[in-house]
N, C-alpha and C. Protein backbone atom coordinates (compact mmCIF):
# COMPACT_ATOMS: atom_id res chain seq x y z
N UNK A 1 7.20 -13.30 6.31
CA UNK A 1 8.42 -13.81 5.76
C UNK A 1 9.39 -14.03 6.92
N UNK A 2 10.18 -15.23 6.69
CA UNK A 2 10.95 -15.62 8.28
C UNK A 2 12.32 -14.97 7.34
N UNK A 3 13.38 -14.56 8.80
CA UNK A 3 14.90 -14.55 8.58
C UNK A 3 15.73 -15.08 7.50
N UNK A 4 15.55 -16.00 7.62
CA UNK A 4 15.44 -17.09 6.22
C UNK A 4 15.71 -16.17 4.82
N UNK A 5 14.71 -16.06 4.64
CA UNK A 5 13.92 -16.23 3.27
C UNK A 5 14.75 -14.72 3.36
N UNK A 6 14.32 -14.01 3.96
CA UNK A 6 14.97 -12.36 3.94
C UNK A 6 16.18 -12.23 3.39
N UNK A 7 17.00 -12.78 4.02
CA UNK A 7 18.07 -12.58 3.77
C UNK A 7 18.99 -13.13 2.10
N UNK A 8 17.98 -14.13 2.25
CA UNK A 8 18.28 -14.16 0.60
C UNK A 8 17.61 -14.02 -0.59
N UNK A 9 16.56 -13.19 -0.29
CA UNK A 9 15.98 -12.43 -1.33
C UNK A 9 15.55 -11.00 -0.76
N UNK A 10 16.63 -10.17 -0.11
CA UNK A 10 16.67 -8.91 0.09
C UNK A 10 16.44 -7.70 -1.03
N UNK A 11 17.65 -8.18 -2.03
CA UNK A 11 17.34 -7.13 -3.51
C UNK A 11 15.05 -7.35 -3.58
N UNK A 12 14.83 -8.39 -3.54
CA UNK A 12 13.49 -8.80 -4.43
C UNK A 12 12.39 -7.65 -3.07
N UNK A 13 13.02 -7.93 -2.02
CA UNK A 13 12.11 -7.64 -0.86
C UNK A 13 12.54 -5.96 -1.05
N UNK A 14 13.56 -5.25 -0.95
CA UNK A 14 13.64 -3.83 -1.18
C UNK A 14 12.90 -3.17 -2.27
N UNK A 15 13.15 -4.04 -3.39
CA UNK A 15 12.05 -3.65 -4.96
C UNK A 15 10.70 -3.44 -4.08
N UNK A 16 10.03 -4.53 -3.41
CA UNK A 16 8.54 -4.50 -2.55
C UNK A 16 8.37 -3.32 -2.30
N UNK A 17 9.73 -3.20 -1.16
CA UNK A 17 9.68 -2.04 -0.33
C UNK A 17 9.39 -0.68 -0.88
N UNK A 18 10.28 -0.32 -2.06
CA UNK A 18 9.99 0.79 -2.90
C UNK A 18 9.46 0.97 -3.37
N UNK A 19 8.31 0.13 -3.70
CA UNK A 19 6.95 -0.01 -4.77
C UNK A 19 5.85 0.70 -3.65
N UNK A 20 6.19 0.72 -2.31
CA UNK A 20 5.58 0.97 -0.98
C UNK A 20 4.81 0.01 -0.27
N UNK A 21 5.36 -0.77 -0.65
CA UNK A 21 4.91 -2.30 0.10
C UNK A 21 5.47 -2.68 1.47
N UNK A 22 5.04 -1.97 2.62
CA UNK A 22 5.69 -2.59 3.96
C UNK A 22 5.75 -4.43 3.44
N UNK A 23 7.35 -4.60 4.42
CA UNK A 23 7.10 -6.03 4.35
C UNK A 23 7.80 -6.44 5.95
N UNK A 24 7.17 -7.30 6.55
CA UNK A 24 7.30 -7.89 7.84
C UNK A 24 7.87 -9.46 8.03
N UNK A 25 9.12 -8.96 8.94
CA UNK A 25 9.74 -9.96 8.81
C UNK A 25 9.92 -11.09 10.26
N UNK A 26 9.89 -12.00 9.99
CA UNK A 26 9.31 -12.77 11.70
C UNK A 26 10.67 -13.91 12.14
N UNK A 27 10.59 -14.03 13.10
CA UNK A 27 11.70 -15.10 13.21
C UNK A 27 11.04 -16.04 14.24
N UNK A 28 10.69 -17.40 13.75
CA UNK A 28 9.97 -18.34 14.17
C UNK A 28 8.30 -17.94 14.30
N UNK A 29 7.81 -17.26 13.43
CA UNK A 29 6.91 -17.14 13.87
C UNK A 29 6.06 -15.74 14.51
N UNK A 30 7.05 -15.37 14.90
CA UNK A 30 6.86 -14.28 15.79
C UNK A 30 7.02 -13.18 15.18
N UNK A 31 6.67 -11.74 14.75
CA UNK A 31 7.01 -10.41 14.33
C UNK A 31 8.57 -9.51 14.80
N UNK A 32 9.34 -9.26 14.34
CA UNK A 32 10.56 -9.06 14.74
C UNK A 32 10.96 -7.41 14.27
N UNK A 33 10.49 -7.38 12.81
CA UNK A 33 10.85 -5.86 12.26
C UNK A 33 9.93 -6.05 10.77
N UNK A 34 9.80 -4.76 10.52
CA UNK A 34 9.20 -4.18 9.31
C UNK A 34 9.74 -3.81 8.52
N UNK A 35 10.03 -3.62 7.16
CA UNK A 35 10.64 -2.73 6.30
C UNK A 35 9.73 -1.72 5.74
N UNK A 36 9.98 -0.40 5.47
CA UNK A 36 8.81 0.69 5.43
C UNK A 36 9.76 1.28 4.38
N UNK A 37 9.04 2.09 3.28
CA UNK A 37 9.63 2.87 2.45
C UNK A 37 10.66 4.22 3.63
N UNK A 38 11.55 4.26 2.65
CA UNK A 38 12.34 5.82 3.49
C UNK A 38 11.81 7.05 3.05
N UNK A 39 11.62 7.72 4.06
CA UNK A 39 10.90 9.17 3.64
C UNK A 39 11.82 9.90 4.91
N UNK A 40 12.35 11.34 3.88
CA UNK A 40 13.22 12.06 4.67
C UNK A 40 12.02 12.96 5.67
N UNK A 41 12.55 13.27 6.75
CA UNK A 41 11.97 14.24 7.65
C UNK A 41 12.01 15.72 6.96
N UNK A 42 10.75 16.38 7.34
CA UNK A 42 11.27 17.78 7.11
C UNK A 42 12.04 18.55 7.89
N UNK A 43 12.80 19.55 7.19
CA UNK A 43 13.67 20.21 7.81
C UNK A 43 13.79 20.82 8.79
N UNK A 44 12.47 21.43 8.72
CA UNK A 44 11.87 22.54 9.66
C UNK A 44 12.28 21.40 11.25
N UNK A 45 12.07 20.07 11.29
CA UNK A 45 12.76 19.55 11.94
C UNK A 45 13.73 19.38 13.02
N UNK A 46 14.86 19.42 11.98
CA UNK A 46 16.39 19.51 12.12
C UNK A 46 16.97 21.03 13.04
N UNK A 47 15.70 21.89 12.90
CA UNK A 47 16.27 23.14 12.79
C UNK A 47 16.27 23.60 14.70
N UNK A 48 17.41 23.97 15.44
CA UNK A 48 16.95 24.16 16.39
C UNK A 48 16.22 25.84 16.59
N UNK A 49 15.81 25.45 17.91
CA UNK A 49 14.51 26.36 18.12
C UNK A 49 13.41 26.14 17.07
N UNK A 50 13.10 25.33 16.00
CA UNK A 50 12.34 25.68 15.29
C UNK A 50 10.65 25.22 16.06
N UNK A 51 10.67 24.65 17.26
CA UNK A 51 9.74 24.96 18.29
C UNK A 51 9.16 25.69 19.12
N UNK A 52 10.32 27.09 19.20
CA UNK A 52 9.78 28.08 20.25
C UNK A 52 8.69 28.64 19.73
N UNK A 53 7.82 29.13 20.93
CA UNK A 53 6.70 29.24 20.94
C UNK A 53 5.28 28.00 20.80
N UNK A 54 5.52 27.30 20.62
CA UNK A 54 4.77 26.65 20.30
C UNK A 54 4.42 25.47 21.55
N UNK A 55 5.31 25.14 22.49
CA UNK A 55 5.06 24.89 23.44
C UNK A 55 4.90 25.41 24.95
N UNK A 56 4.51 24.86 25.38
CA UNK A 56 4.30 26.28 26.74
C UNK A 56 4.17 24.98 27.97
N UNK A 57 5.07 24.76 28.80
CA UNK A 57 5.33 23.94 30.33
C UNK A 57 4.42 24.67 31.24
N UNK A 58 3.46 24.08 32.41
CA UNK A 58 3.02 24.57 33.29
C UNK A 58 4.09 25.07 34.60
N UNK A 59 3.58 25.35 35.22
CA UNK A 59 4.56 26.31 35.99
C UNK A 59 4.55 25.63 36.84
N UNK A 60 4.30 24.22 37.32
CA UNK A 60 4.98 23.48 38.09
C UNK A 60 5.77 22.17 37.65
N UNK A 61 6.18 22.33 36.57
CA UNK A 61 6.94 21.71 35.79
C UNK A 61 8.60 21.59 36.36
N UNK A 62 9.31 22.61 36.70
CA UNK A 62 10.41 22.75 37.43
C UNK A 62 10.13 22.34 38.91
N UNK A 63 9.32 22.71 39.77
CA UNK A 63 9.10 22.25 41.34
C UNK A 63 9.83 21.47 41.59
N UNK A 64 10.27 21.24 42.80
CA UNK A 64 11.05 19.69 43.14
C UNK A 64 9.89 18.67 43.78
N UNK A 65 10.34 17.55 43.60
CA UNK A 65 9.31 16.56 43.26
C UNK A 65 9.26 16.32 44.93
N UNK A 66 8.26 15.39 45.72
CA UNK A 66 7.90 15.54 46.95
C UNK A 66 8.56 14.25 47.59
């Protein structure tokens, strides 16, 4: 679907969208952007530290570079 067309049948193209229909939108031709259903992140996320432990840096990670 080109720029065009998007923009004036957005309501029709969001209905798509929510049904879970990616829809891809091109301008001349070319691929430009996607529309993808919204799905919230989980929280566990948002949460800081909610990584510690779970990663571990090698110990030449800090070094100064040469």
């Amino acid at each position: 679907m080109n720029v065009h067309e998007a923009k004036t049948q957005l309501s029709q193209l969001l209905q798509r969208v929510q049904a879970g229909e990616p829809v891809l939108i091109a301008r001349a031709g070319i691929p430009v952007a996607q529309l993808v259903p919204w799905r919230e992140w989980p929280s566990s996320l948002h949460n800081p530290g909610s990584w510690a432990g779970r990663i571990r840096l090698g110990d030449h990670f800090n070094r100064q570079l040469p």
